[in-house]
Protein backbone atom coordinates (compact mmCIF):
# COMPACT_ATOMS: atom_id res chain seq x y z
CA UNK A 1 102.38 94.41 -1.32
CA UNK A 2 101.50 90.75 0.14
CA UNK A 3 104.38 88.80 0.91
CA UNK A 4 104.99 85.41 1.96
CA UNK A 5 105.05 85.31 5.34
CA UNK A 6 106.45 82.03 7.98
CA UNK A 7 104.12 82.06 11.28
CA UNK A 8 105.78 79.51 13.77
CA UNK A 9 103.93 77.21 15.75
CA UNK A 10 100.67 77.29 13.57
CA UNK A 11 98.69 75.41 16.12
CA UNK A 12 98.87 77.48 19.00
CA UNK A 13 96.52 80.37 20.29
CA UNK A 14 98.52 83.41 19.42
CA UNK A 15 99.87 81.62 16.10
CA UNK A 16 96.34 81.02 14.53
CA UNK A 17 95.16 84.57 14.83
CA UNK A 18 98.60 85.77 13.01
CA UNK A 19 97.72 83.38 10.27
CA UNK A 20 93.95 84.61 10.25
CA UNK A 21 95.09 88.23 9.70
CA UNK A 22 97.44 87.45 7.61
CA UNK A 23 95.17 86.04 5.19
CA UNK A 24 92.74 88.46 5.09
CA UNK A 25 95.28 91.06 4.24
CA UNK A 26 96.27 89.16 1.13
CA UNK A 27 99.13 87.81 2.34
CA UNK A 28 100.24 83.96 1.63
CA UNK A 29 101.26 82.00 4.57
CA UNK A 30 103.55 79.37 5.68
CA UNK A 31 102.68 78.14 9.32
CA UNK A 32 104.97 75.50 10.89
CA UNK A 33 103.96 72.65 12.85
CA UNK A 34 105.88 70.22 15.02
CA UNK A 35 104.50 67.33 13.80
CA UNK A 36 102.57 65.79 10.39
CA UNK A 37 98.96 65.85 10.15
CA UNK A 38 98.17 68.60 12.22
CA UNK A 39 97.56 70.84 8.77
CA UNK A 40 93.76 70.66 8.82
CA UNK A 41 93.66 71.25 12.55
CA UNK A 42 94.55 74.44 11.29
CA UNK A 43 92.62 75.12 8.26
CA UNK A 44 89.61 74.38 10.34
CA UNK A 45 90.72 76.65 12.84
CA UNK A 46 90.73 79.47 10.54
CA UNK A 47 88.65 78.75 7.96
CA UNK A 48 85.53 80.76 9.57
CA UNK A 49 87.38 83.90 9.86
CA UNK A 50 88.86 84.47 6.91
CA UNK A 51 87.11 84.62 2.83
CA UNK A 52 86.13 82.09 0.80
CA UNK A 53 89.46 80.54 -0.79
CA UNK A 54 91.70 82.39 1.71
CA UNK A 55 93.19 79.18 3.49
CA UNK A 56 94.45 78.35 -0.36
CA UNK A 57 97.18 80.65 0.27
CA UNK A 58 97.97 78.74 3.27
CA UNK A 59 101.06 76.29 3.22
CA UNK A 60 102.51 74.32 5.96
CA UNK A 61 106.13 73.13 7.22
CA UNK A 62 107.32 70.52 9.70
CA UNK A 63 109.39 72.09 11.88
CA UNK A 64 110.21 71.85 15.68
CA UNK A 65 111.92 73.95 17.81
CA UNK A 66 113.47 71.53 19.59
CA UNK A 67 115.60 70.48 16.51
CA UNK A 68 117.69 71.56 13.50
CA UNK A 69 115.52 69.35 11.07
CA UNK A 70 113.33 71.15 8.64
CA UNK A 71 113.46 75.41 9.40
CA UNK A 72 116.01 75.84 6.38
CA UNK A 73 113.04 74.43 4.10
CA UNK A 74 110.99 76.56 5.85
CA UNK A 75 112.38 79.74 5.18
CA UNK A 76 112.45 79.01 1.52
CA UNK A 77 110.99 82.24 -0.59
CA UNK A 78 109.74 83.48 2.80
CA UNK A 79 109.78 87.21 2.88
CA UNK A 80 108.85 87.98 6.75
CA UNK A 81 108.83 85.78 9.73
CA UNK A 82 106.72 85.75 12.76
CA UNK A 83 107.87 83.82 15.67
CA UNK A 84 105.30 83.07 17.83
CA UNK A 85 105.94 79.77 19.06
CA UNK A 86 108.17 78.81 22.13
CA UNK A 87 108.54 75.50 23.71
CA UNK A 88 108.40 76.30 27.04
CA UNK A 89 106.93 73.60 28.91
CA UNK A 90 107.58 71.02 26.29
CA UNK A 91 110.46 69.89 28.42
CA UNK A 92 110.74 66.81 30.63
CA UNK A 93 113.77 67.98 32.35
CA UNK A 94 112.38 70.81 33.89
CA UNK A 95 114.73 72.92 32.40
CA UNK A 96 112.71 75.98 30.27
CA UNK A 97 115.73 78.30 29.47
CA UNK A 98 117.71 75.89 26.99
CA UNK A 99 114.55 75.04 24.46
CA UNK A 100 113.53 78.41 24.46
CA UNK A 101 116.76 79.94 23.81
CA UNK A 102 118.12 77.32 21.46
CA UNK A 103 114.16 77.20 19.75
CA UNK A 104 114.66 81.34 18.96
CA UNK A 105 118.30 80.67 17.67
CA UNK A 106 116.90 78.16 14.95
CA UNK A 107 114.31 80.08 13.55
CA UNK A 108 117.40 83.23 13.72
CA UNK A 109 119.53 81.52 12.35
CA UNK A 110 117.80 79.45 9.57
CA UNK A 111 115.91 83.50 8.65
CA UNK A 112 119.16 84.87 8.05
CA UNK A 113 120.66 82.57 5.92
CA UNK A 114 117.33 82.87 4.14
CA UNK A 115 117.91 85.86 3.70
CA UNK A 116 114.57 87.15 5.57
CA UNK A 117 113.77 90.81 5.56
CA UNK A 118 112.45 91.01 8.96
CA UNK A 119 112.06 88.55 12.06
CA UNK A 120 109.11 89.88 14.77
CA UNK A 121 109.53 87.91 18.00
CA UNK A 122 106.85 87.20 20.49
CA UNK A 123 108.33 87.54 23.66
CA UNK A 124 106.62 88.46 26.82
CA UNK A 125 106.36 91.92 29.00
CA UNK A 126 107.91 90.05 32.24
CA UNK A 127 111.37 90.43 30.24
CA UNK A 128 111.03 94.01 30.59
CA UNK A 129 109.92 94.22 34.54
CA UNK A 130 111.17 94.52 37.66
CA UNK A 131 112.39 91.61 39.49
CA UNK A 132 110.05 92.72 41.98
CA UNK A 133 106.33 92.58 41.37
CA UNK A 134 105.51 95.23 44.18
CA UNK A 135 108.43 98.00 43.06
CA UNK A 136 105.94 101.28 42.25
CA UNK A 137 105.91 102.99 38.79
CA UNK A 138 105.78 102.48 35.49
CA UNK A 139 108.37 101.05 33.04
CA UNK A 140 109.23 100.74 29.56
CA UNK A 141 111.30 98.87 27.18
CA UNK A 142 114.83 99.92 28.18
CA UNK A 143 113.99 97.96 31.49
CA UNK A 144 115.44 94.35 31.11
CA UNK A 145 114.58 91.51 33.71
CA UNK A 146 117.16 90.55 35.31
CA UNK A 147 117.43 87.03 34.80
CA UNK A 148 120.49 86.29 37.85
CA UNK A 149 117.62 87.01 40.53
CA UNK A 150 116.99 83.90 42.44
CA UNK A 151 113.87 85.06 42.85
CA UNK A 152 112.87 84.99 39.38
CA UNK A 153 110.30 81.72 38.44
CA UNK A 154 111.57 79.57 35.47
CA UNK A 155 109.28 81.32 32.76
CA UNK A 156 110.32 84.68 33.49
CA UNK A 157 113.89 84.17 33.66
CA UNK A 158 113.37 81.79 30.06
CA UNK A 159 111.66 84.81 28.22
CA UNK A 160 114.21 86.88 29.46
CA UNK A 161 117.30 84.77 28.57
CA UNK A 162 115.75 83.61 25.17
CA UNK A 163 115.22 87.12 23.86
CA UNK A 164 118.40 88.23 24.85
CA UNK A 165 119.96 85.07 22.63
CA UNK A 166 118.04 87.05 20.19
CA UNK A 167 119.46 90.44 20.09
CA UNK A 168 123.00 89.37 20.90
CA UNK A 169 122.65 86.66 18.33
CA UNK A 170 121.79 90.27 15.65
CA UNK A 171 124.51 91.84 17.03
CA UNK A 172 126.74 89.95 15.11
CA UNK A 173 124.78 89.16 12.14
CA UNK A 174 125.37 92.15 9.27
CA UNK A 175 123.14 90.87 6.79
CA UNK A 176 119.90 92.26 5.31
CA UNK A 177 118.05 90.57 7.80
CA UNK A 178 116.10 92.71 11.20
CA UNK A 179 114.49 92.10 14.20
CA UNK A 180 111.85 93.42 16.46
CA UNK A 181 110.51 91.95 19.47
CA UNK A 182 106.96 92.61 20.55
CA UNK A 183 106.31 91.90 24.77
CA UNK A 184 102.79 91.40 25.60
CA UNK A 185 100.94 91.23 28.71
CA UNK A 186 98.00 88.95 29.51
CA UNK A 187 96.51 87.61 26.06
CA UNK A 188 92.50 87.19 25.86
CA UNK A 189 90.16 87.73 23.44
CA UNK A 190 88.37 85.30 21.08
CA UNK A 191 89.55 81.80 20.70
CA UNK A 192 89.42 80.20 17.36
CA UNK A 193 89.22 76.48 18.66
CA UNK A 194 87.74 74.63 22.26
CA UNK A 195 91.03 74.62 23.44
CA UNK A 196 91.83 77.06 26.30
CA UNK A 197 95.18 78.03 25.56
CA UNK A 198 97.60 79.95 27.90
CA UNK A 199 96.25 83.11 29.91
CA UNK A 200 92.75 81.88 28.50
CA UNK A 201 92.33 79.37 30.51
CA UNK A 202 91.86 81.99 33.23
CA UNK A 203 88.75 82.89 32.07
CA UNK A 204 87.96 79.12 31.52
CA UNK A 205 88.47 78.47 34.86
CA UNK A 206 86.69 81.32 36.07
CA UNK A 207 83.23 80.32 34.25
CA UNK A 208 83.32 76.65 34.92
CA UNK A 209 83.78 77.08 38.58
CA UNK A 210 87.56 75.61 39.67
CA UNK A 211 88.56 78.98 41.26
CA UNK A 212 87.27 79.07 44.71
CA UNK A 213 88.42 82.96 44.78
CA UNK A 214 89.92 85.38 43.39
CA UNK A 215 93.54 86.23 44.38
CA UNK A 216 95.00 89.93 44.65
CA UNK A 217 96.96 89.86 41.22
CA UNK A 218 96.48 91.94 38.49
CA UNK A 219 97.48 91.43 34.81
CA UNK A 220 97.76 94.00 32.05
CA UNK A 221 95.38 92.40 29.43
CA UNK A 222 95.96 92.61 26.02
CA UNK A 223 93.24 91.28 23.50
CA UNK A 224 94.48 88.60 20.83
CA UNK A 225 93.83 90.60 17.83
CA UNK A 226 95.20 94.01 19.06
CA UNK A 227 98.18 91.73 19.70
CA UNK A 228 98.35 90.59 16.22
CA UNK A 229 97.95 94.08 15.00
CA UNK A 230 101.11 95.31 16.71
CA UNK A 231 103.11 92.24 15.45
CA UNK A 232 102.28 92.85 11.85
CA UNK A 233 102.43 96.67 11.95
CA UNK A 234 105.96 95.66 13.42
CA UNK A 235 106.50 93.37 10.66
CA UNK A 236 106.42 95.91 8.34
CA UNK A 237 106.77 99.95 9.58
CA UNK A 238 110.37 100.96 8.65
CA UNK A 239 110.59 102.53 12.33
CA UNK A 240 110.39 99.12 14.03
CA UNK A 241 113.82 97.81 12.63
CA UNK A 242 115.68 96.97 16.08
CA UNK A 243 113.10 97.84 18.76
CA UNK A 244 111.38 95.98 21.50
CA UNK A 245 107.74 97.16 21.65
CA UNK A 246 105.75 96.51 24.97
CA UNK A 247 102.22 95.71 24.19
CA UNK A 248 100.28 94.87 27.51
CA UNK A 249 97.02 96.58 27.32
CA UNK A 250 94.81 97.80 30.34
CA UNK A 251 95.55 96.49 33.70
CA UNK A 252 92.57 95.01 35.92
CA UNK A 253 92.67 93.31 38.95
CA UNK A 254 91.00 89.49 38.72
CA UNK A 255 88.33 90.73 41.16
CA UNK A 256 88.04 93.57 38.33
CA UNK A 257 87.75 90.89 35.41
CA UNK A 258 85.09 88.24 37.95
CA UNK A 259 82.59 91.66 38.24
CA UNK A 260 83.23 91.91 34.35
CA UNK A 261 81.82 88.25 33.65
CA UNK A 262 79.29 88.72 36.16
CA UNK A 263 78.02 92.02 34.99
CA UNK A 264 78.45 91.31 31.17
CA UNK A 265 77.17 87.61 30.98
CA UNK A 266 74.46 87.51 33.73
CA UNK A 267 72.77 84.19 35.08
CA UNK A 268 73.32 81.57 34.23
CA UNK A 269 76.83 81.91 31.78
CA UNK A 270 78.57 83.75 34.77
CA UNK A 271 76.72 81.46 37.89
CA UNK A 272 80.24 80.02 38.95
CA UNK A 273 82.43 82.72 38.73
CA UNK A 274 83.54 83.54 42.32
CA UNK A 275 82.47 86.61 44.16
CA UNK A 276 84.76 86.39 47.05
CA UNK A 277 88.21 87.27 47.17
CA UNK A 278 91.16 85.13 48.72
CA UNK A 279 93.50 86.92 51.32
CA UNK A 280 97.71 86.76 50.44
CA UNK A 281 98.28 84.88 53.19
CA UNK A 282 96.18 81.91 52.19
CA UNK A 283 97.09 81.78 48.37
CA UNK A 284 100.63 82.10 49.94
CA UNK A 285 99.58 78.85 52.53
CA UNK A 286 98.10 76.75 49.79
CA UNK A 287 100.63 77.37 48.00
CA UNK A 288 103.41 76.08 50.49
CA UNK A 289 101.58 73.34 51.63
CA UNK A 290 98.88 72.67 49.18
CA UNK A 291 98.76 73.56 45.63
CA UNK A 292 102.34 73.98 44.02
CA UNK A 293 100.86 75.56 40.85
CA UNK A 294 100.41 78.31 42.86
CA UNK A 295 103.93 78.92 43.56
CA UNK A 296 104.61 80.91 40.93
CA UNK A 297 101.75 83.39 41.24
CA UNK A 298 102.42 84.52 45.03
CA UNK A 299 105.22 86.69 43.41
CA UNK A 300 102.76 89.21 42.09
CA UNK A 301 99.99 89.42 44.65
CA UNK A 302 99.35 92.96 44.59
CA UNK A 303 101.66 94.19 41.61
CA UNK A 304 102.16 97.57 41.45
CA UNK A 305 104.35 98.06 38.47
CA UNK A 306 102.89 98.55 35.14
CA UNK A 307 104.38 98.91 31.81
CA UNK A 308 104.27 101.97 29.26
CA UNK A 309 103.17 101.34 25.75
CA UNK A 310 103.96 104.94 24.40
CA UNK A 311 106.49 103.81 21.74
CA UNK A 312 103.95 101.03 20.22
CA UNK A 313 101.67 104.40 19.85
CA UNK A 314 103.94 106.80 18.67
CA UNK A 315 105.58 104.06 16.00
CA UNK A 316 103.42 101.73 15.38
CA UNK A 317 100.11 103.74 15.71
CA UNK A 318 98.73 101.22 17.51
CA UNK A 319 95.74 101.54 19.84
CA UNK A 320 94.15 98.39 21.76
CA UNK A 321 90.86 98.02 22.68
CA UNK A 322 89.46 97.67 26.74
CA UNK A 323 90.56 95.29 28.51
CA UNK A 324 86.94 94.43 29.87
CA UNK A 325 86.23 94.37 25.91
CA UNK A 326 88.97 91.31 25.47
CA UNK A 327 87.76 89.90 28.77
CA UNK A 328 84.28 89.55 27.79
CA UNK A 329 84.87 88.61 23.78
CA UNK A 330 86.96 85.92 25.58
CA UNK A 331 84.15 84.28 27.85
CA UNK A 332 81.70 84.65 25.43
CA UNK A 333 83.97 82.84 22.91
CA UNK A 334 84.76 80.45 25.24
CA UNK A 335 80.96 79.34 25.33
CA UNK A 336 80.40 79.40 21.47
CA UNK A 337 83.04 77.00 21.07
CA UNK A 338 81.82 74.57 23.99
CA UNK A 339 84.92 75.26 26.07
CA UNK A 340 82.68 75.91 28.80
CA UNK A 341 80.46 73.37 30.06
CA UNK A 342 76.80 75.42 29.94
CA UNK A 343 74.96 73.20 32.69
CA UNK A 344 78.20 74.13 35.21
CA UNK A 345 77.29 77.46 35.22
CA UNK A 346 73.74 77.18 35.77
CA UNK A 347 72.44 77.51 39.19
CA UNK A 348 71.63 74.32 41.46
């Protein structure tokens, strides 16, 4: 039966393909946005997946994160919540743990005075890793990060902290309202606006030329919608009450996903995309003394831990496609929109 459902952070990557499904399966939607006047950013965004008149069942709230104002409003008559959004990096301070943790307690604690059936949380698959990239083996999601490692870099040890506000924040709630948490990997696939967004602009960057190699890290790739699919089959299977569900895909190194573009695109789309691959030690040297974006990468030069997603199959049914599929539908997306500059991937 459709339901109302809240989608947080409306604008982002993640966020607009939950609303897109959404629609087409009848549902009505409420997205939230941080600020006024983003609404039609959003509508357009959408619009061209979804049926003629769908978007009418799309409402909007003004809600940040960051703040108390506005996420009692927006639970009103909403049945299910998505949480999507996180502010991590919205921060001046430098300081990711406290918005993301306080940012998941709002939406938690406006949803269950709201009475909310069901909150599914986006959190991320390096909450449920070793603290080590290179330990061997696979894990699942009893495994939780463990966010006292100094080694940890700020993101990791924010997913980690902010869904564990969640679940002990439940643990003392004993109303009608559950959660689920859903921990993806890499997210590609097709983009719904120019902007690349998150693990996306990988692939941008890849195409246009910026990367002058290709560094020994793998990611488990998971493809937008497939992602999507798991969080609303978790939204709604009576077997998800309570879990964490890992949902990180197929796991390719970057040389893997460079021979993808190259192979699938051809001359000129896939011109720029480097061929040669950069040794640890210099990504580790730039890194010291040259780029410090790279800092937080040299952790998982050649990762060998990978994560299981037997539970999202066995409860949820769920079944992803390729990752070289998501890879691909990604770059080509990338170049419908105009993300990718065309003549900077032609040959000089």
């Amino acid at each position: 039966m459709p339901e109302l459902v809240l989608v947080t952070g409306g604008t982002g990557y993640i966020a607009g393909w939950c609303v897109t499904e959404l629609l087409r399966r009848g549902h009505s939607v409420r997205a939230t946005i941080r600020t006024p006047g983003r609404e039609q950013a959003v509508i357009d965004a959408v619009a061209p997946e979804v049926g003629p008149g769908d978007t009418d069942r799309l409402s909007f709230a003004v809600a940040d994160l960051t703040a108390d104002a506005g996420w009692d409003e927006a639970m009103l008559g909403v049945d299910r919540v998505l949480h999507v959004a996180s502010p991590l990096g919205t921060t001046e301070s430098g300081d990711l743990v406290t918005p993301a943790r306080d940012g998941t307690l709002r939406v938690l604690r406006a949803a269950t005075r709201a009475g909310v059936a069901r909150v599914v949380m986006t959190s991320a698959a390096n909450a449920a890793s070793p603290s080590s990239y290179a330990t061997d083996g696979v894990t699942d999601e009893t495994l939780w990060t463990d966010p006292d490692d100094p080694s940890l870099i700020p993101y990791r040890r924010a997913k980690t902290l902010a869904e564990r506000a969640a679940w002990d924040f439940m643990a003392t709630h004993d109303g009608p309202t559950e959660l689920t948490t859903v921990l993806p990997g890499a997210v590609f696939g097709p983009v719904l606006t120019p902007d690349a967004q998150g693990s996306v602009g990988i692939i941008a960057r890849m195409l246009s030329g910026k990367m002058p190699g290709m560094p020994r890290i793998g990611l488990e790739i998971v493809d937008v919608r497939d992602l999507v699919d798991v969080h609303l089959r978790a939204m709604t299977a009576p077997a998800a009450a309570g879990q964490r569900f890992l949902a990180t895909g197929e796991f390719l190194w970057m040389a893997d996903m460079a021979r993808v573009l190259r192979d699938g695109l051809g001359s000129p789309w896939a011109g720029r995309v480097p061929t040669r691959r950069l040794p640890d030690f210099a990504v580790r040297l730039a890194a010291r003394f040259g780029d410090p974006t790279l800092r937080e990468i040299t952790p998982a030069l050649g990762r060998r831990n990978r994560h299981s997603t037997e539970k999202a199959h066995r409860l949820l049914g769920w079944q992803p496609r390729p990752a070289a599929q998501a890879v691909l539908d990604c770059a080509e997306s990338l170049i419908a929109h105009g993300a990718v500059r065309v003549e900077a991937a032609q040959p000089q």
